[in-house]
PDB file of N, CA and C in Angstrom:
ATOM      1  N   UNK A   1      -4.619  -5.974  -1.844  1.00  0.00           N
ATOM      2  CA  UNK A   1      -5.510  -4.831  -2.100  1.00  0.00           C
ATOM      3  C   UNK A   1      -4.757  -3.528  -1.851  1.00  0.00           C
ATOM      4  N   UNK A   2      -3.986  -3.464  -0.289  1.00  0.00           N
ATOM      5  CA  UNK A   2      -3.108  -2.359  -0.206  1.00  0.00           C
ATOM      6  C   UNK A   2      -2.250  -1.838  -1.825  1.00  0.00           C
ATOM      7  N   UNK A   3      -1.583  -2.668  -1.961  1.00  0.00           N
ATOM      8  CA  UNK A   3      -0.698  -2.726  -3.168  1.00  0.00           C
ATOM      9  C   UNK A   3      -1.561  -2.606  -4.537  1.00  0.00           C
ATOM     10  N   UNK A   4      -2.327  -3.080  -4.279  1.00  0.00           N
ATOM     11  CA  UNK A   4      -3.008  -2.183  -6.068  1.00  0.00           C
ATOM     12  C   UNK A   4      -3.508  -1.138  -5.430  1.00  0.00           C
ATOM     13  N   UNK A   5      -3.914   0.020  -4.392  1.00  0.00           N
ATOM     14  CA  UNK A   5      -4.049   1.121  -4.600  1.00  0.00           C
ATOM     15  C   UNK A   5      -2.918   1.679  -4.311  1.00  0.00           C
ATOM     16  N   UNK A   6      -1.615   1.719  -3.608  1.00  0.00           N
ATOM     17  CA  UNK A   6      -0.560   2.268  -4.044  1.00  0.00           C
ATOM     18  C   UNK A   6      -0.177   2.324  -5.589  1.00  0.00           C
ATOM     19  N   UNK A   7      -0.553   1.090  -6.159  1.00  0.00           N
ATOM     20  CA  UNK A   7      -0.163   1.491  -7.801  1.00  0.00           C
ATOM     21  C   UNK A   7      -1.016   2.215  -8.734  1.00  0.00           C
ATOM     22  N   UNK A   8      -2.343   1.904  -8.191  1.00  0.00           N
ATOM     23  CA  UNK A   8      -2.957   3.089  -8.880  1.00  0.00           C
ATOM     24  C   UNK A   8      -3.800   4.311  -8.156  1.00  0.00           C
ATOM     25  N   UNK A   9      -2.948   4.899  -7.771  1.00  0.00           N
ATOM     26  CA  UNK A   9      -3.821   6.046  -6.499  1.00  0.00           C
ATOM     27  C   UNK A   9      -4.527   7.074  -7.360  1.00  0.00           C
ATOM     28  N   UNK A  10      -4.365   6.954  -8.645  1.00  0.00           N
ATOM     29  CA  UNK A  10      -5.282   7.934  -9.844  1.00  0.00           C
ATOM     30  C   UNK A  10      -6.876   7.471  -9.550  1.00  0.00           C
ATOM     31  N   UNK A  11      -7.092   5.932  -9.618  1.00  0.00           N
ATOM     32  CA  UNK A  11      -7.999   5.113  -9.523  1.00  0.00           C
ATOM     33  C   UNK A  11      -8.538   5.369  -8.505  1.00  0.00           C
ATOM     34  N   UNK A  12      -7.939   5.060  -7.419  1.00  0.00           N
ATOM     35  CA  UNK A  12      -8.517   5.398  -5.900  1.00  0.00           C
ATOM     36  C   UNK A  12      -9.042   6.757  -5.825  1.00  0.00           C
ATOM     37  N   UNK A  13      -8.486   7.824  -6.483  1.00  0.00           N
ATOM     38  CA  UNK A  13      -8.982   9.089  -5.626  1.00  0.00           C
ATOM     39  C   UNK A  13      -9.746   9.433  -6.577  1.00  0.00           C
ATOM     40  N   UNK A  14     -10.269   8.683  -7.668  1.00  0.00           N
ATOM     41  CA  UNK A  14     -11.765   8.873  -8.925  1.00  0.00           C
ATOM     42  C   UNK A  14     -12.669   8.391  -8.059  1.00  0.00           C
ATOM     43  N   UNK A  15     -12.618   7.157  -7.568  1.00  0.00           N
ATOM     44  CA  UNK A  15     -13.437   6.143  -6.761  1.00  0.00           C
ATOM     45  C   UNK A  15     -13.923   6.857  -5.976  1.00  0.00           C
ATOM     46  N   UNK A  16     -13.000   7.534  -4.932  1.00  0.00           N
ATOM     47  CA  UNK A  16     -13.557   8.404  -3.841  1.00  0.00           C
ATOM     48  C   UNK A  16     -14.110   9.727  -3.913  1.00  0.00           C
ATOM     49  N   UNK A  17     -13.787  10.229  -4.830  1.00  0.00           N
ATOM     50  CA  UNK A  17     -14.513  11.986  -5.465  1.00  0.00           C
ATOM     51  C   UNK A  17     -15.628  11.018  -5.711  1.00  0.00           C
ATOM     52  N   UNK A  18     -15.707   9.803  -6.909  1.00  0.00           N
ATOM     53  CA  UNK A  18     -17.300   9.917  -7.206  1.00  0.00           C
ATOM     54  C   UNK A  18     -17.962   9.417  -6.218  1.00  0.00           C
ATOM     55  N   UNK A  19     -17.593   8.785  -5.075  1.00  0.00           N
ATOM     56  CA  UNK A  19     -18.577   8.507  -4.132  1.00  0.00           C
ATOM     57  C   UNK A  19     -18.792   9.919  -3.317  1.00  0.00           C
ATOM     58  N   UNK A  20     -17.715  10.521  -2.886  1.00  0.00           N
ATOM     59  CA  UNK A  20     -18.649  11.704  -2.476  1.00  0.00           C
ATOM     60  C   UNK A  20     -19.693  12.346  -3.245  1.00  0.00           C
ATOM     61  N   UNK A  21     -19.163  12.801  -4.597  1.00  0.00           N
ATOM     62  CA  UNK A  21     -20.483  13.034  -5.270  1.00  0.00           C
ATOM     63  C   UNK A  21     -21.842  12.542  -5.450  1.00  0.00           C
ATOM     64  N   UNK A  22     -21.135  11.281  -4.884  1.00  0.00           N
ATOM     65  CA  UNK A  22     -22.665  10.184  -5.206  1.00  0.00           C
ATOM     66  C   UNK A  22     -23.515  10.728  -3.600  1.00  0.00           C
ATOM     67  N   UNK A  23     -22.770  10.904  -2.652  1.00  0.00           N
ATOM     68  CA  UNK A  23     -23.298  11.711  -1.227  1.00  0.00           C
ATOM     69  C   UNK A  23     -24.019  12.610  -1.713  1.00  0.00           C
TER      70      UNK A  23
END
């Protein structure tokens, strides 16, 4: 899991903006 968000940290930090937004 570590290793697929090092490869896609574009992914990860969409994931996490839209959950804040979803806050």
């Amino acid at each position: 899991s570590d290793e697929r968000n090092l490869t896609e940290p574009s992914t990860n930090c969409a994931k996490i903006e839209e959950w804040l937004t979803a806050s």
